[in-house]
C-alpha atoms as a PDB file:
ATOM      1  CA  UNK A   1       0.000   0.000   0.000  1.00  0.00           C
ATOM      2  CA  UNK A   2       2.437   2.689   0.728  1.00  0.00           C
ATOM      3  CA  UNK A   3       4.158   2.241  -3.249  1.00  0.00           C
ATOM      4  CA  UNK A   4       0.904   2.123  -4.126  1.00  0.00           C
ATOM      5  CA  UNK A   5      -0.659   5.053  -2.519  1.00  0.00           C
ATOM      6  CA  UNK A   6       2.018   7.183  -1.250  1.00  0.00           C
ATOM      7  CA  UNK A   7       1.613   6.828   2.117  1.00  0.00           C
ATOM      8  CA  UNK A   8       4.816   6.430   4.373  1.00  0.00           C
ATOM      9  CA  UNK A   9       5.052   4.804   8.091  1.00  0.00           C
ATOM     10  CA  UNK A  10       6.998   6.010  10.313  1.00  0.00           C
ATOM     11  CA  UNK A  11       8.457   4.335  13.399  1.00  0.00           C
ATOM     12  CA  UNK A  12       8.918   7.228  15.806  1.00  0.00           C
ATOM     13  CA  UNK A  13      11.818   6.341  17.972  1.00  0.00           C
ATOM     14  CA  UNK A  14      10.601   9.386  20.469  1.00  0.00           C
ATOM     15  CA  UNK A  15       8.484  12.154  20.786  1.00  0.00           C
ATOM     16  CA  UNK A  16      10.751  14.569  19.179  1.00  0.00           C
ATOM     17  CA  UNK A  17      11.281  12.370  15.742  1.00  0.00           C
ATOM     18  CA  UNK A  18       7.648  12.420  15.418  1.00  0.00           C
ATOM     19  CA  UNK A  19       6.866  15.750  15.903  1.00  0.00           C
ATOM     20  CA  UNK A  20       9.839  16.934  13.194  1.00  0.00           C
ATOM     21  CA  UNK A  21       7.521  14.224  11.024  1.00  0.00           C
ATOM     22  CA  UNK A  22       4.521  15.883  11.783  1.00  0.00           C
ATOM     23  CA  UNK A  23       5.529  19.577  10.980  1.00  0.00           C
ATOM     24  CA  UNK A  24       7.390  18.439   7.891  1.00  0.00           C
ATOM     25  CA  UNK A  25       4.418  16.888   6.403  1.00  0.00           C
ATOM     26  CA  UNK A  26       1.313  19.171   8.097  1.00  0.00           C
ATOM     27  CA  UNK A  27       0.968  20.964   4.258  1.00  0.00           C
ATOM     28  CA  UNK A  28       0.218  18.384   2.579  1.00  0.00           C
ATOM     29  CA  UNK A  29      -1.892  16.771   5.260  1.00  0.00           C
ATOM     30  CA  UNK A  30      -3.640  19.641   4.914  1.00  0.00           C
ATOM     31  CA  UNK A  31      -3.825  19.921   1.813  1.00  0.00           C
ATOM     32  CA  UNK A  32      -5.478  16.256   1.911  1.00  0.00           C
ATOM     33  CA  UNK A  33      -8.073  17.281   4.091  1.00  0.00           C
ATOM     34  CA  UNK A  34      -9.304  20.330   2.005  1.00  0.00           C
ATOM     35  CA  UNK A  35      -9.843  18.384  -0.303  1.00  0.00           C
ATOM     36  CA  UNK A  36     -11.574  16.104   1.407  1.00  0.00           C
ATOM     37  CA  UNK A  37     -13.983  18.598   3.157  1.00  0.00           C
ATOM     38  CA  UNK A  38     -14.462  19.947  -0.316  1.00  0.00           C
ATOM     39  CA  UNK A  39     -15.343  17.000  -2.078  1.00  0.00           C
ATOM     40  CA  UNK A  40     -18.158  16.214   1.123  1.00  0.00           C
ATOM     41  CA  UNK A  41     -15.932  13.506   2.661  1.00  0.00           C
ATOM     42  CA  UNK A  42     -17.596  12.417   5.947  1.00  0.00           C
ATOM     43  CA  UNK A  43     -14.777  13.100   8.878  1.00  0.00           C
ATOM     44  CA  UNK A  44     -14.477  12.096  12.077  1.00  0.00           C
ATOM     45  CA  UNK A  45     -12.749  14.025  15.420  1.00  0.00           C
ATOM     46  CA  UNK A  46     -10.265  11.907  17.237  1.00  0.00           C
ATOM     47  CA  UNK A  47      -7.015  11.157  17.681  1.00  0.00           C
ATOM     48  CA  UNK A  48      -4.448   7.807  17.644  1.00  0.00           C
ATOM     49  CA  UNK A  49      -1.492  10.397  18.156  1.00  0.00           C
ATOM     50  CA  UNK A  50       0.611  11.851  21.410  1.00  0.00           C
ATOM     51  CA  UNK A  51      -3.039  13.387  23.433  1.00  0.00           C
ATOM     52  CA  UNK A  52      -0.838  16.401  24.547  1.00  0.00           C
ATOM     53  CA  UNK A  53       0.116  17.021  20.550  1.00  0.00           C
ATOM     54  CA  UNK A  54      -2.014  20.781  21.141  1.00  0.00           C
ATOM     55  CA  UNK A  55      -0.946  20.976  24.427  1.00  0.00           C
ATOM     56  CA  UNK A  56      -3.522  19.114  25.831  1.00  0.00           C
ATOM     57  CA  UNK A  57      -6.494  20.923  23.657  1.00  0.00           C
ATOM     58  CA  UNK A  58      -8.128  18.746  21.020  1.00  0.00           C
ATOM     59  CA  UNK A  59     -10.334  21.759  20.560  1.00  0.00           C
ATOM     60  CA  UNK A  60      -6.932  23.455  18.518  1.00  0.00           C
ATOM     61  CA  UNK A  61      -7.621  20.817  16.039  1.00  0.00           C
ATOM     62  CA  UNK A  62     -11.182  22.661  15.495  1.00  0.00           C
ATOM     63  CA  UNK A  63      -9.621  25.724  14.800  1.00  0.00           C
ATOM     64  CA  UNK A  64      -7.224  24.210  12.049  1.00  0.00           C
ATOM     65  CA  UNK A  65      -9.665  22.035  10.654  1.00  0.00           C
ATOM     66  CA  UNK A  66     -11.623  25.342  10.123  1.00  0.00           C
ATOM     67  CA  UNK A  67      -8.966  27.078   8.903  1.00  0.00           C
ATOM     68  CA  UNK A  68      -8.908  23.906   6.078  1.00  0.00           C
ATOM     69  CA  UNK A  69     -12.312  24.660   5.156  1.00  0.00           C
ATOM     70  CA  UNK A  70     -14.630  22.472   7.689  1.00  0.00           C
ATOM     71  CA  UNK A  71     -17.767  24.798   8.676  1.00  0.00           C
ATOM     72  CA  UNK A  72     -18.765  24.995  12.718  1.00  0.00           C
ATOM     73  CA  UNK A  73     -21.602  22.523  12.672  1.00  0.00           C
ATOM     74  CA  UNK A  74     -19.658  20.060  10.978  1.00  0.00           C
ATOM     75  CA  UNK A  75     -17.046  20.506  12.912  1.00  0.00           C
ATOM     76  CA  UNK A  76     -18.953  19.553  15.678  1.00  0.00           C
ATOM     77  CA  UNK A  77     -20.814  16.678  14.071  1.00  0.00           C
ATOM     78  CA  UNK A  78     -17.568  15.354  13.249  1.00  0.00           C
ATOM     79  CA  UNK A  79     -17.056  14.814  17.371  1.00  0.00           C
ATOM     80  CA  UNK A  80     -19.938  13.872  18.201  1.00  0.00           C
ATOM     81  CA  UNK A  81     -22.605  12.125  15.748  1.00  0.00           C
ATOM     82  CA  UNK A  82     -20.210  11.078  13.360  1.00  0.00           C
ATOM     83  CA  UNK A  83     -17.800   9.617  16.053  1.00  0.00           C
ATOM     84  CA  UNK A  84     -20.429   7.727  17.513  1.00  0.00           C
ATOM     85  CA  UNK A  85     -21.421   6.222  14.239  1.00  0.00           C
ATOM     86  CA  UNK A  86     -18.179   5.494  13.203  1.00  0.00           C
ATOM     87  CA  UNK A  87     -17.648   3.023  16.387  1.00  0.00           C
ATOM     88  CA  UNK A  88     -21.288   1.612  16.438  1.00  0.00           C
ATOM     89  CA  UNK A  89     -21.924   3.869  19.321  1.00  0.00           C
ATOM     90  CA  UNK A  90     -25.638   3.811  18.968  1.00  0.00           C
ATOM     91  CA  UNK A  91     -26.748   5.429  22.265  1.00  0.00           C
ATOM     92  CA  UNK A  92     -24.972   8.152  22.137  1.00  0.00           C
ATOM     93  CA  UNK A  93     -23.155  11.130  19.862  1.00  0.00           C
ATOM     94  CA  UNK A  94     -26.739  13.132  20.084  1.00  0.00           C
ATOM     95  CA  UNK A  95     -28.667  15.203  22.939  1.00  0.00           C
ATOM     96  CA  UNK A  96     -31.965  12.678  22.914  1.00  0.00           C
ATOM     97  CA  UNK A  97     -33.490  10.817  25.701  1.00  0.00           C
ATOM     98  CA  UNK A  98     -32.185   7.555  26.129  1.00  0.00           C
ATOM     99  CA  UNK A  99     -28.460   8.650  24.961  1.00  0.00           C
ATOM    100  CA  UNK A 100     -25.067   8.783  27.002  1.00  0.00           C
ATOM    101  CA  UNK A 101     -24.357  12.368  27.158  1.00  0.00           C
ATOM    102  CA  UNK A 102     -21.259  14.492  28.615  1.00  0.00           C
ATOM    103  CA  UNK A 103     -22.459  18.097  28.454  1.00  0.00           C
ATOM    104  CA  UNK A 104     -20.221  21.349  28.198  1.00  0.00           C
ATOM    105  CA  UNK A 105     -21.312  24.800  28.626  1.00  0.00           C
ATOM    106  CA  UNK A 106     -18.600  27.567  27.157  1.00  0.00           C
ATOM    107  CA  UNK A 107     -18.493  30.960  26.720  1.00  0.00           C
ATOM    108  CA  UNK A 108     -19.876  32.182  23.179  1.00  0.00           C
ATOM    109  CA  UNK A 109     -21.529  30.244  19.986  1.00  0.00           C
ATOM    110  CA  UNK A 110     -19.280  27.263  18.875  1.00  0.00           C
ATOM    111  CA  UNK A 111     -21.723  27.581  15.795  1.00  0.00           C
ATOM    112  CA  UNK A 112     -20.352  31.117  15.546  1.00  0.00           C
ATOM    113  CA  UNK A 113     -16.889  31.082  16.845  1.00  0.00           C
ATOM    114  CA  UNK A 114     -15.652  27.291  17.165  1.00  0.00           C
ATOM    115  CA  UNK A 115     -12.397  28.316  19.284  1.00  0.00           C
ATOM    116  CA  UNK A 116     -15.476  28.888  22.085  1.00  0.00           C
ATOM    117  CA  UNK A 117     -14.791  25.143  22.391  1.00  0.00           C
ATOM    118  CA  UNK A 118     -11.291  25.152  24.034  1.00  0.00           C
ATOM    119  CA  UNK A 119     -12.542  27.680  27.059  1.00  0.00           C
ATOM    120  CA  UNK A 120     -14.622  25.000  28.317  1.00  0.00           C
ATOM    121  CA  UNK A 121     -13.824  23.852  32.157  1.00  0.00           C
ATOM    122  CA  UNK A 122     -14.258  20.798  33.878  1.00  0.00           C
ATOM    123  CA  UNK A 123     -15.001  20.451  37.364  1.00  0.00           C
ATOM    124  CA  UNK A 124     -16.685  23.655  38.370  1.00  0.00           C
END
């Protein structure tokens, strides 16, 4: 697959080798996923990578996802609905009674302003 499509694996030895991977290739991932927002690709939120990669805020990836061309309320669909669907999740991903919820309340519109996302707090 990786003649065949391009795609390159990398054994990271540490946490610096991968990140010098991940900044020398961020264009073209980029580029990859504008196209892929343009041409109506479904996408997902989530993460296999290093959890502190944005210093601890997945919500950064909103903001350059954004930036790539993915609108607010898919944005959000992507970490929620589409998630759940994505890993047979069926009781949850949605506000609706019956479903397994986690609840945030931030400061502004995510719909309006996604970076309202990474002022959220927990525990208070």
């Amino acid at each position: 697959l990786e003649g065949e499509h391009g795609w390159e694996f990398v054994e990271a030895k540490d946490r610096e080798e991968f990140v010098q991977y991940f900044r020398r290739t961020i264009a073209d991932r980029t580029q990859m996923f504008a196209n892929a927002v343009a041409l109506g690709v479904p996408v997902i939120h989530g993460t296999d990578a290093i959890a502190d990669l944005w210093d601890g805020v997945l919500a950064k990836e909103f903001e350059v996802r954004q930036a790539a061309g993915q609108n607010e309320t898919d944005l959000i669909r992507s970490a929620t609905t589409r998630s759940a669907e994505a890993l047979l999740l069926s009781d949850r991903g949605d506000l609706k009674a019956g479903f397994l919820a986690d609840i945030i309340a931030v400061d502004g519109n995510p719909l309006e302003d996604i970076a309202a996302l990474a002022g959220f707090r927990t525990e208070g």
